[in-house]
Protein backbone atom coordinates (compact mmCIF):
# COMPACT_ATOMS: atom_id res chain seq x y z
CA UNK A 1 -69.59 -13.62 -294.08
CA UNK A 2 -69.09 -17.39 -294.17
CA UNK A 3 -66.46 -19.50 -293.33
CA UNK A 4 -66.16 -20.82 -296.86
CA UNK A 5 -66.56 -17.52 -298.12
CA UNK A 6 -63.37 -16.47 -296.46
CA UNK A 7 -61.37 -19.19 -297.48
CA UNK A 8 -61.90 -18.61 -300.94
CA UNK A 9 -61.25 -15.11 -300.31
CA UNK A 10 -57.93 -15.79 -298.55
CA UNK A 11 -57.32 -18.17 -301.58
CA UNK A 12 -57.67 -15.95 -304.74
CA UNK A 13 -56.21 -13.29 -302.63
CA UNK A 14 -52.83 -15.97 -302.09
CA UNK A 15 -53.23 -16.43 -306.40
CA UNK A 16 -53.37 -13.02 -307.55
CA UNK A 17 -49.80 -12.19 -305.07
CA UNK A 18 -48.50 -15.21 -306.55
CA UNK A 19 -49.60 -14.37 -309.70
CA UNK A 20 -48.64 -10.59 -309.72
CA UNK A 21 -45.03 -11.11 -308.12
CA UNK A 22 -44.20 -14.29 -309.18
CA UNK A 23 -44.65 -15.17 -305.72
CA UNK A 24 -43.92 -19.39 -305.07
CA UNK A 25 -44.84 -20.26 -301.62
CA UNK A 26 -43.95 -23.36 -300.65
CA UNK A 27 -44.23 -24.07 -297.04
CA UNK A 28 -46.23 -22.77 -294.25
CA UNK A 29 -50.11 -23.39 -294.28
CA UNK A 30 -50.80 -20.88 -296.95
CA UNK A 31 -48.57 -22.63 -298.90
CA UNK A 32 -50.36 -25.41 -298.93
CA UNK A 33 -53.45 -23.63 -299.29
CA UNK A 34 -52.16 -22.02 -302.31
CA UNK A 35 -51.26 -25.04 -303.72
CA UNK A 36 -54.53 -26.56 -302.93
CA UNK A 37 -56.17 -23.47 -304.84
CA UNK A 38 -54.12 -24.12 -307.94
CA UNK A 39 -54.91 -27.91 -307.46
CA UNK A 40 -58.09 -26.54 -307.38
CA UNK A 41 -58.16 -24.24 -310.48
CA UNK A 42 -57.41 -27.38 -312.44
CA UNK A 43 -60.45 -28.80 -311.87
CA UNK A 44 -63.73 -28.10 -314.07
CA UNK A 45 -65.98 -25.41 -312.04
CA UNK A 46 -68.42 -26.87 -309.48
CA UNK A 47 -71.71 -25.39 -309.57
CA UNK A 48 -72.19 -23.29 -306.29
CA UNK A 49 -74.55 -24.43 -304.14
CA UNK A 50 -76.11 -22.69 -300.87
CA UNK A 51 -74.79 -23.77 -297.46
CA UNK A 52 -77.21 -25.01 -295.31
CA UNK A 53 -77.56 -23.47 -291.87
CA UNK A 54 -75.96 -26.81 -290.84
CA UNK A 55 -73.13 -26.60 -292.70
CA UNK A 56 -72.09 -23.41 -291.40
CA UNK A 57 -72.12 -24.64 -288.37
CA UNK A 58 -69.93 -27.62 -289.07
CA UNK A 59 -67.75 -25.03 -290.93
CA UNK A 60 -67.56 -22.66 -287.96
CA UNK A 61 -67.01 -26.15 -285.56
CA UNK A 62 -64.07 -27.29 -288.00
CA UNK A 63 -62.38 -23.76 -287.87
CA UNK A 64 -62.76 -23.69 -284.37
CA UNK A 65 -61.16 -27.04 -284.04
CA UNK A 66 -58.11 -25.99 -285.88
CA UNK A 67 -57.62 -23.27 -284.01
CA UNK A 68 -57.34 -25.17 -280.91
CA UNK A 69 -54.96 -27.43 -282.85
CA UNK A 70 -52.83 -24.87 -283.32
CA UNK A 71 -52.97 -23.67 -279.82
CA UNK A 72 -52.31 -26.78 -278.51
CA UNK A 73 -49.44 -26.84 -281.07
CA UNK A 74 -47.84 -24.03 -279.69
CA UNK A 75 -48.32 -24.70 -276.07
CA UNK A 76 -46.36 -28.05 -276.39
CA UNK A 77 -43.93 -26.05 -278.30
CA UNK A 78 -43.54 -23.72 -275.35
CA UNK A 79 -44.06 -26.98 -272.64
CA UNK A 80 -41.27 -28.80 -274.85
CA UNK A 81 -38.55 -25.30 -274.39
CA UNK A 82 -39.82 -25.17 -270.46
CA UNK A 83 -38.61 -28.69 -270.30
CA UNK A 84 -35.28 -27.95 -271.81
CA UNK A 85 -35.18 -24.72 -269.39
CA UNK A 86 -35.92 -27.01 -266.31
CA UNK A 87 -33.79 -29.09 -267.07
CA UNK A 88 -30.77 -26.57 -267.32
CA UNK A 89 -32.05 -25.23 -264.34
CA UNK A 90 -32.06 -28.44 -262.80
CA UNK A 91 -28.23 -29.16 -263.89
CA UNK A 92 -27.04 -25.84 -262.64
CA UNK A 93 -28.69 -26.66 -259.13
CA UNK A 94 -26.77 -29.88 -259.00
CA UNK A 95 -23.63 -27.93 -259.87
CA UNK A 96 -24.32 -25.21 -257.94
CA UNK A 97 -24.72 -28.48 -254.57
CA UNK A 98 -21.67 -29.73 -255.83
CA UNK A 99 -19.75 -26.54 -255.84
CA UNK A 100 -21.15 -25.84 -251.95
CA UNK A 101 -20.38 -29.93 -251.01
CA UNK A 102 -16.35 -28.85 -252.51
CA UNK A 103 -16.37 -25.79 -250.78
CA UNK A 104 -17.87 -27.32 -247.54
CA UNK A 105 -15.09 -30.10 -247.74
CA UNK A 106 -12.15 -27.47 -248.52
CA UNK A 107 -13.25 -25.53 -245.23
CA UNK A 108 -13.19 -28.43 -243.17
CA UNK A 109 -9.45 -29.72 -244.56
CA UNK A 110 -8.46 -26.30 -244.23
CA UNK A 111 -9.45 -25.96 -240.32
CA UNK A 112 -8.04 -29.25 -239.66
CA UNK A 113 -4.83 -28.54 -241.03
CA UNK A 114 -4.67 -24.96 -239.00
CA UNK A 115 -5.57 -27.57 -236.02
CA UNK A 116 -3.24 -29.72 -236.53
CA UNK A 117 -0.81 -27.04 -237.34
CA UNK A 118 -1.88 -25.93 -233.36
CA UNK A 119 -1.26 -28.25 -232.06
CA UNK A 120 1.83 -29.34 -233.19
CA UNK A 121 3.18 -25.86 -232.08
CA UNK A 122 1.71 -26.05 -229.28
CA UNK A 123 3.70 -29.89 -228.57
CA UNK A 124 7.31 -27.87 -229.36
CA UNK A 125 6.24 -24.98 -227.13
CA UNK A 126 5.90 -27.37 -224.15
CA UNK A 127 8.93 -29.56 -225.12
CA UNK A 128 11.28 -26.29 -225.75
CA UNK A 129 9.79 -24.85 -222.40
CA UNK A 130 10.52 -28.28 -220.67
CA UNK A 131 13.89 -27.76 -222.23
CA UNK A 132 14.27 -24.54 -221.01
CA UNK A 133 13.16 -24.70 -217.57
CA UNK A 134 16.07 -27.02 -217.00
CA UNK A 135 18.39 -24.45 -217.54
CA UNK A 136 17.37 -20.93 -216.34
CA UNK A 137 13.21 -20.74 -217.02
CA UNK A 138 13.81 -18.01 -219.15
CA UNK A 139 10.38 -18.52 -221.31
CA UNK A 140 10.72 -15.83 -223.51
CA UNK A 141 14.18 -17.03 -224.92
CA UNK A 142 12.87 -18.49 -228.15
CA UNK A 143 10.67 -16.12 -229.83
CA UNK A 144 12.04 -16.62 -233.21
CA UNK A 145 13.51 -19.43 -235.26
CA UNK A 146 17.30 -17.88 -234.79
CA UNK A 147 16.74 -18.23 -230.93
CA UNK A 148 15.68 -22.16 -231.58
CA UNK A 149 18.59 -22.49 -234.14
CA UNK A 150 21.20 -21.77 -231.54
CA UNK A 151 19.36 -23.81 -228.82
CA UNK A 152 20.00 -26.79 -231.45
CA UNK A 153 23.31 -26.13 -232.56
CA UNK A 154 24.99 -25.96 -228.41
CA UNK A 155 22.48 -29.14 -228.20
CA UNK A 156 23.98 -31.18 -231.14
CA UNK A 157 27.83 -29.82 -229.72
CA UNK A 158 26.14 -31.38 -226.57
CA UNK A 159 25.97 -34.79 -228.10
CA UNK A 160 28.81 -34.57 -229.92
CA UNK A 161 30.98 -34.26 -226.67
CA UNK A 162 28.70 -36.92 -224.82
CA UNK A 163 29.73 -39.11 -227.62
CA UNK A 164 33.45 -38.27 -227.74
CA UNK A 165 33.35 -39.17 -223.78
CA UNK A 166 31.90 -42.70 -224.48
CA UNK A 167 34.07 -43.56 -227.20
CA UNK A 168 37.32 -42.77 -224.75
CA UNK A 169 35.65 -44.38 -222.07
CA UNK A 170 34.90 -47.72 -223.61
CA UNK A 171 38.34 -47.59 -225.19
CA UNK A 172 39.75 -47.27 -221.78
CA UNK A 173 37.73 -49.86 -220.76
CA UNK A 174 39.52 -52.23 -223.14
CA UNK A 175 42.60 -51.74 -222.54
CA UNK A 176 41.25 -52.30 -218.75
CA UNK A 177 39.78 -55.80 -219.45
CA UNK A 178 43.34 -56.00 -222.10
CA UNK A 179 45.69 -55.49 -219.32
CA UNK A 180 43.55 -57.80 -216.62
CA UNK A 181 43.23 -61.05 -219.10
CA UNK A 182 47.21 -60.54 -219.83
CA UNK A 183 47.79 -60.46 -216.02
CA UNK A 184 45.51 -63.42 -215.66
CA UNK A 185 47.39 -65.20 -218.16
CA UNK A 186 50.86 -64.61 -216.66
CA UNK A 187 49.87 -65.60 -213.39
CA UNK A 188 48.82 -68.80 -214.62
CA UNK A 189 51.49 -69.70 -216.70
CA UNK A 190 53.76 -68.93 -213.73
């Protein structure tokens, strides 16, 4: 069987369904090829003529031709959705790098802060032991924050008297220099 011969086949087989079931088909290639047969039916009959060995061959070549046409079709259909799928890919890897890079960062802050959190520890330990060894090395005297409170408050009572002995001992201080200027002045006058 010919080429031609099963196109026209195909075609007055696409007629009679559309005749049968009132069948319109409008898109799609056998749409078109049923509306080309229609087209066609229009037309006063052409006398048939024998295909020459040549002609089949072209036929056979042409049908060949649109098959790769449609294989090529659908393999830049498929190379157009891998695109679209690399390209997703490709934006989740850069989210997925920035997600590490944030994560990287927020482990790094995190250890520095516990470092610095150390170390400043660490500097009270050594000033509250320097403290401490002043008085009766008794290391083990401020092992929680009610200990340390304490420490503070006879500290800051500490002060407070320091400050109360300053203020009477500059006040007696002026009335010191008071009393020598008035006994300078009376032995002058006299």
């Amino acid at each position: 069987m010919l080429a031609s011969d099963v196109c026209e086949l195909l075609g007055a087989y696409v007629l009679e369904l559309g005749k049968q079931k009132s069948l319109t088909v409008t898109a799609g290639p056998i749409g078109q090829l049923a509306r080309e047969q229609i087209e066609l039916e229009r037309l006063p009959p052409v006398p048939k003529v024998q295909l020459l060995a040549r002609d089949t061959s072209v036929a056979e070549v042409a049908l060949k031709i649109e098959h790769v046409h449609r294989d090529m079709k659908s393999l830049m259909h498929e190379i157009g959705l891998m695109k679209g799928d690399i390209a997703e890919l490709r934006e989740e890897c850069i989210r997925n790098g920035r997600v590490a890079i944030f994560q990287e960062k927020e482990l790094r802050l995190r250890s520095g802060s516990l470092d610095e959190v150390q170390r400043r520890v660490s500097d009270c330990k050594a000033r509250l032991d320097v403290l401490d060894a002043r008085r009766d090395g008794n290391y083990n005297a401020y092992n929680s924050f009610e200990a340390v409170s304490r420490e503070l408050t006879e500290l800051v009572e500490l002060k407070r008297k320091f400050r109360e002995v300053d203020r009477r001992l500059r006040l007696s201080a002026y009335f010191f220099c008071g009393s020598v200027l008035a006994w300078a002045i009376v032995l002058v006058v006299l």
